[in-house]
PDB file of N, CA and C in Angstrom:
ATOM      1  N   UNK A   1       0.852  -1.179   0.000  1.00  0.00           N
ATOM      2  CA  UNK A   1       0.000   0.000   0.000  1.00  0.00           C
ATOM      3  C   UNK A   1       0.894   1.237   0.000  1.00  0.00           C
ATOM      4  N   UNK A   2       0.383   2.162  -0.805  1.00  0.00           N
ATOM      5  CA  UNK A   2       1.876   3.395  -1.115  1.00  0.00           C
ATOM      6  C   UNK A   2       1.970   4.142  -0.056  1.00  0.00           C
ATOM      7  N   UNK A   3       0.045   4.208   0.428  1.00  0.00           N
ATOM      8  CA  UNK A   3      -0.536   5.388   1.496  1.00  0.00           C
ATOM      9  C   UNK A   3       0.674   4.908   2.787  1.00  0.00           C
ATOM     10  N   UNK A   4       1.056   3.924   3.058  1.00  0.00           N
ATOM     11  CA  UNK A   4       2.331   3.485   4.193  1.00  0.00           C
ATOM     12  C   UNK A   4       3.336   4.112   4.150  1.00  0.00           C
ATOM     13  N   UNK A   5       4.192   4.427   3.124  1.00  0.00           N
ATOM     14  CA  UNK A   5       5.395   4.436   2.522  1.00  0.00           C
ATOM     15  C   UNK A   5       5.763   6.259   3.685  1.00  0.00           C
ATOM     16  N   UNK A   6       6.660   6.084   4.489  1.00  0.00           N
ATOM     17  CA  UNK A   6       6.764   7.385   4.819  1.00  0.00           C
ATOM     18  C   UNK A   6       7.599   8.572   4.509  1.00  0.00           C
ATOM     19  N   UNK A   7       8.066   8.056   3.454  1.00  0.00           N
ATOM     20  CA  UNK A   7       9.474   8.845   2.881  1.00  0.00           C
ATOM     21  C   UNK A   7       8.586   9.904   1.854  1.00  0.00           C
ATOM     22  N   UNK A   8       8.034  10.244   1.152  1.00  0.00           N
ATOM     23  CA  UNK A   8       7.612  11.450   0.994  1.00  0.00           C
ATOM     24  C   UNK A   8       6.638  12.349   1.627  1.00  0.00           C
ATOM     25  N   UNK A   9       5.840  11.707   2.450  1.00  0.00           N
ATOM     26  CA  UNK A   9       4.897  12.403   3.542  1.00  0.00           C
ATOM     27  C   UNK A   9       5.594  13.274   4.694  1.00  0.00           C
ATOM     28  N   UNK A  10       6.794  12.583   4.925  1.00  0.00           N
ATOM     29  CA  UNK A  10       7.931  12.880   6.011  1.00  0.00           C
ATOM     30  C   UNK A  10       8.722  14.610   5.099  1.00  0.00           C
ATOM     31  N   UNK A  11       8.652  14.200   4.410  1.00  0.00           N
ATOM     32  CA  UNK A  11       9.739  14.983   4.006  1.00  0.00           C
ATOM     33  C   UNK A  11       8.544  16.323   3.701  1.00  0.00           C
ATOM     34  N   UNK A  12       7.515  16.054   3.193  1.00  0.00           N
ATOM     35  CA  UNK A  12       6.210  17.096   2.876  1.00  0.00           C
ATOM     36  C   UNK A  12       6.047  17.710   4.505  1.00  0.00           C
ATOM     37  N   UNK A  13       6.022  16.873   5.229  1.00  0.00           N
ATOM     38  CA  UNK A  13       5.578  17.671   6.747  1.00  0.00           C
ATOM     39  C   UNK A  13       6.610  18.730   7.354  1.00  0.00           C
ATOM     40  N   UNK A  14       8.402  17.832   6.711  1.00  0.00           N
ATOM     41  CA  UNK A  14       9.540  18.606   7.199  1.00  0.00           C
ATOM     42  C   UNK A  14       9.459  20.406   6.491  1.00  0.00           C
ATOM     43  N   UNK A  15       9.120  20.160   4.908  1.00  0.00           N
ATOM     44  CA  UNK A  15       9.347  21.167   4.317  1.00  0.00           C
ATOM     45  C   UNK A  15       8.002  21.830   4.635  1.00  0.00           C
ATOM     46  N   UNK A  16       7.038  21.710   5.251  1.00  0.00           N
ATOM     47  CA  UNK A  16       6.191  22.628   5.485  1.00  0.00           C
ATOM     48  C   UNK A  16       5.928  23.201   6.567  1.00  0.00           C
ATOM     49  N   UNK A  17       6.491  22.508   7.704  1.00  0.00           N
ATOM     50  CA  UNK A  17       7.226  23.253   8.857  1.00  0.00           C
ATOM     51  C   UNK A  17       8.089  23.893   8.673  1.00  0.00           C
ATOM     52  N   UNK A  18       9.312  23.803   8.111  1.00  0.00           N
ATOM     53  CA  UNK A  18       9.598  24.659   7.752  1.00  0.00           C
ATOM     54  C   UNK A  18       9.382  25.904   6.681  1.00  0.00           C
ATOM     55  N   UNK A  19       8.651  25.987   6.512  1.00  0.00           N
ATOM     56  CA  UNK A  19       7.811  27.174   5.805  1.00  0.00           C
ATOM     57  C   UNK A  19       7.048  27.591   6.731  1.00  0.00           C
ATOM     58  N   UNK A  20       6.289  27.483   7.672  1.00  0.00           N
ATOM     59  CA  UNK A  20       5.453  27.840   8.792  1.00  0.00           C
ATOM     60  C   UNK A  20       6.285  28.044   9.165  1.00  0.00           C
ATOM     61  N   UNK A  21       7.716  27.814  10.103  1.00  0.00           N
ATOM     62  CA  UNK A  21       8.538  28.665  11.419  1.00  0.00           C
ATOM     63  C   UNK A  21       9.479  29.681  10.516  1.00  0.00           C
ATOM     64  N   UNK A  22       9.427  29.793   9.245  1.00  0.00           N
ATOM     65  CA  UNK A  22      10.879  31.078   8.623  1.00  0.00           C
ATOM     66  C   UNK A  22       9.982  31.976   8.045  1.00  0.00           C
ATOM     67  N   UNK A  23       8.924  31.610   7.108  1.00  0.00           N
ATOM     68  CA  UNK A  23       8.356  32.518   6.468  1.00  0.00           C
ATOM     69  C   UNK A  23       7.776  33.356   6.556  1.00  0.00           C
ATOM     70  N   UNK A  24       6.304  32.270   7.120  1.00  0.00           N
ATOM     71  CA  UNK A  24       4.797  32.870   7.873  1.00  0.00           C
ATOM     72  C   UNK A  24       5.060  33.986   8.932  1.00  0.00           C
ATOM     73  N   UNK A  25       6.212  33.584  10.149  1.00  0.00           N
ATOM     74  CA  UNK A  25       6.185  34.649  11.163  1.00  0.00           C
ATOM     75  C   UNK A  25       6.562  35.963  10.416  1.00  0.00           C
ATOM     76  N   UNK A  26       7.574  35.797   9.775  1.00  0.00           N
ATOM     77  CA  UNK A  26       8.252  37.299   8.741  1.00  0.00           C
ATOM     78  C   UNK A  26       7.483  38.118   8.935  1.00  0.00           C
ATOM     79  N   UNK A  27       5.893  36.995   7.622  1.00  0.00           N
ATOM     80  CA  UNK A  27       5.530  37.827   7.296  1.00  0.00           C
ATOM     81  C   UNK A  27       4.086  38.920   8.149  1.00  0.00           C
ATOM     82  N   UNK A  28       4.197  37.669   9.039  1.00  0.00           N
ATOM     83  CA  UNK A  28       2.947  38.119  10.052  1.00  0.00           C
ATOM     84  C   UNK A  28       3.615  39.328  11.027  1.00  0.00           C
ATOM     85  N   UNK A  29       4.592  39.081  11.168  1.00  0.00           N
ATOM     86  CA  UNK A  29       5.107  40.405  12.399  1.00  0.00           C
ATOM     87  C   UNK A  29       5.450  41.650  11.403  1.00  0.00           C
ATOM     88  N   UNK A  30       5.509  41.349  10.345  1.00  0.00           N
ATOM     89  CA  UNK A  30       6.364  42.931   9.088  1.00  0.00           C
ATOM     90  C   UNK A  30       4.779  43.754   8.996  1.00  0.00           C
ATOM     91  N   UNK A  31       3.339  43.140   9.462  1.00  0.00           N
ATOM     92  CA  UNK A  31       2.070  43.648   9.288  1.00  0.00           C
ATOM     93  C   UNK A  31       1.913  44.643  10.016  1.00  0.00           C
ATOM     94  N   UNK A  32       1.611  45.775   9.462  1.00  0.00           N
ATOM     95  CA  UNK A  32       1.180  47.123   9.953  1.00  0.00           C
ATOM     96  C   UNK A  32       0.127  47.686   9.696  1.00  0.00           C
ATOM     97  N   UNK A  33      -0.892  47.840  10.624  1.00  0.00           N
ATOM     98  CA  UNK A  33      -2.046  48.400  11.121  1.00  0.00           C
ATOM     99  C   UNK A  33      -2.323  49.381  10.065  1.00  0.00           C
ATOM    100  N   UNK A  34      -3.427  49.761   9.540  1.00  0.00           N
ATOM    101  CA  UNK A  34      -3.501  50.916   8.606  1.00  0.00           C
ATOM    102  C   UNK A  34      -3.624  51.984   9.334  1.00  0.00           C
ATOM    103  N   UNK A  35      -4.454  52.345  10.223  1.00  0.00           N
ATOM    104  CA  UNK A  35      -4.813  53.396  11.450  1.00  0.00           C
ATOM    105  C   UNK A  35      -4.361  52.431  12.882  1.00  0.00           C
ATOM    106  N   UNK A  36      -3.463  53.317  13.687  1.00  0.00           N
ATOM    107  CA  UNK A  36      -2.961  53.499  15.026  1.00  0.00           C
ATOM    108  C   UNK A  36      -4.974  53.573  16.291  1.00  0.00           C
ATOM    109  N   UNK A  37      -4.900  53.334  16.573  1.00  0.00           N
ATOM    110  CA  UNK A  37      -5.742  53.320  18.119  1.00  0.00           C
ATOM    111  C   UNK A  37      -5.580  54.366  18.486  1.00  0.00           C
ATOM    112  N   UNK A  38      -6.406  55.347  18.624  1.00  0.00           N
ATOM    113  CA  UNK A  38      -6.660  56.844  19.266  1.00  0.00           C
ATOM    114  C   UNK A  38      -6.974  56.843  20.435  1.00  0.00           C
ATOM    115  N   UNK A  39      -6.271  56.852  21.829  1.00  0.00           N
ATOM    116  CA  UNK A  39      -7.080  57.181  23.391  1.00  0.00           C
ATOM    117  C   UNK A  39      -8.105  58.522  23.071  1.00  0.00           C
ATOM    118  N   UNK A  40      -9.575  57.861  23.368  1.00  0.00           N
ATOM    119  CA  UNK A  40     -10.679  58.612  23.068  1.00  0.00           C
ATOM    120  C   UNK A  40     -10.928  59.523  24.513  1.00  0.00           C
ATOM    121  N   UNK A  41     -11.778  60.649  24.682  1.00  0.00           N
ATOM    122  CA  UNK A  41     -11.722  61.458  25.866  1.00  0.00           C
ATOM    123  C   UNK A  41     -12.897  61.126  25.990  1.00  0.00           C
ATOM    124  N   UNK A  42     -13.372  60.034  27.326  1.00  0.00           N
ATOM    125  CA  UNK A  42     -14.187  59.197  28.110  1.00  0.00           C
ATOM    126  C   UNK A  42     -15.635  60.591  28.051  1.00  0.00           C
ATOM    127  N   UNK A  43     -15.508  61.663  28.401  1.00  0.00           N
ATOM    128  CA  UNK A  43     -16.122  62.505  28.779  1.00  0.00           C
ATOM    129  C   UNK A  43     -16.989  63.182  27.305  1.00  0.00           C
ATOM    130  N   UNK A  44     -16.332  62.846  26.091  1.00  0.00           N
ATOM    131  CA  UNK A  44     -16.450  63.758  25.121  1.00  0.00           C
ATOM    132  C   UNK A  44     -17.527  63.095  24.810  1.00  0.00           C
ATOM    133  N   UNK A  45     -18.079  61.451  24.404  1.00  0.00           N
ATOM    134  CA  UNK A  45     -19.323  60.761  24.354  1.00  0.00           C
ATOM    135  C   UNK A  45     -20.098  60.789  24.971  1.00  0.00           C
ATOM    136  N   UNK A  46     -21.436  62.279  24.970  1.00  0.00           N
ATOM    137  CA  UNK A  46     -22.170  62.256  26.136  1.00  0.00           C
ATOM    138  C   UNK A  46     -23.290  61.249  25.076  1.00  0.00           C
ATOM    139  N   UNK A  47     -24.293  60.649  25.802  1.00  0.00           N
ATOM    140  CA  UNK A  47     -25.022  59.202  25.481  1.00  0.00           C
ATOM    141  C   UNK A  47     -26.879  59.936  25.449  1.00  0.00           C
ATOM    142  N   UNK A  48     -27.136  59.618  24.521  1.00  0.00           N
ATOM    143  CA  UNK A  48     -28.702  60.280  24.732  1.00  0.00           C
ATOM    144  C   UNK A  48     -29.697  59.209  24.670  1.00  0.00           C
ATOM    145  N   UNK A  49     -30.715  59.850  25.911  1.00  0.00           N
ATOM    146  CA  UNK A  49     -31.695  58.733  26.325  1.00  0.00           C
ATOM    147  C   UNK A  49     -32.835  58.908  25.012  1.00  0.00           C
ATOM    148  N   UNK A  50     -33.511  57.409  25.277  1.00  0.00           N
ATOM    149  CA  UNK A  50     -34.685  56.947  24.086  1.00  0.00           C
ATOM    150  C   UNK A  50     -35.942  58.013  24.772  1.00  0.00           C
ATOM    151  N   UNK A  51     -36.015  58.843  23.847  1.00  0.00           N
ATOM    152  CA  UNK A  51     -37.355  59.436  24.252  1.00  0.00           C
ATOM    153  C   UNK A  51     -38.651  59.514  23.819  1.00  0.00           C
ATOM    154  N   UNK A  52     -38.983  58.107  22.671  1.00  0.00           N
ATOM    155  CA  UNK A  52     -39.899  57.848  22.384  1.00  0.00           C
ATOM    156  C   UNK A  52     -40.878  56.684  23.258  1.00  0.00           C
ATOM    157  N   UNK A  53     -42.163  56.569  22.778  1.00  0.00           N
ATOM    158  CA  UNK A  53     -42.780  55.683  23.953  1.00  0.00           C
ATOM    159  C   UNK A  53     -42.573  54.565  23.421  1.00  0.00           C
ATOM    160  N   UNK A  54     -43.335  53.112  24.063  1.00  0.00           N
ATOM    161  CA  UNK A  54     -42.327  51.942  23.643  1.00  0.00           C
ATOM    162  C   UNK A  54     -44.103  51.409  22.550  1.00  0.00           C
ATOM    163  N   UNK A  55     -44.848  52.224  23.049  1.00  0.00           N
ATOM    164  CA  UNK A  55     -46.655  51.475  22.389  1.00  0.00           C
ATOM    165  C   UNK A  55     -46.697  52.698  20.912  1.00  0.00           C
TER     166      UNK A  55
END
């Protein structure tokens, strides 16, 4: 049965781990945010109540 044979499955798992631990991180940590996170002023969102009836 070929599906046994572990000499190219082995070597498919080696080379694709290694592509997951050199590449992938690169390219995942080189990723930059399009817009930065603004500290918003807690106070500046005043909130308005529902002033319609509910019937």
């Amino acid at each position: 049965m070929p599906q046994l044979n572990p000499a190219p499955w082995f070597m498919i798992l080696l080379f694709s781990w290694l592509i997951f631990l050199t590449i992938v991180p690169n390219k995942v940590l080189e990723h930059n945010t399009p817009n930065e996170p603004v500290a918003q002023d807690p106070h500046a969102a005043q909130k308005t109540t529902w002033t319609w009836p509910w019937h």
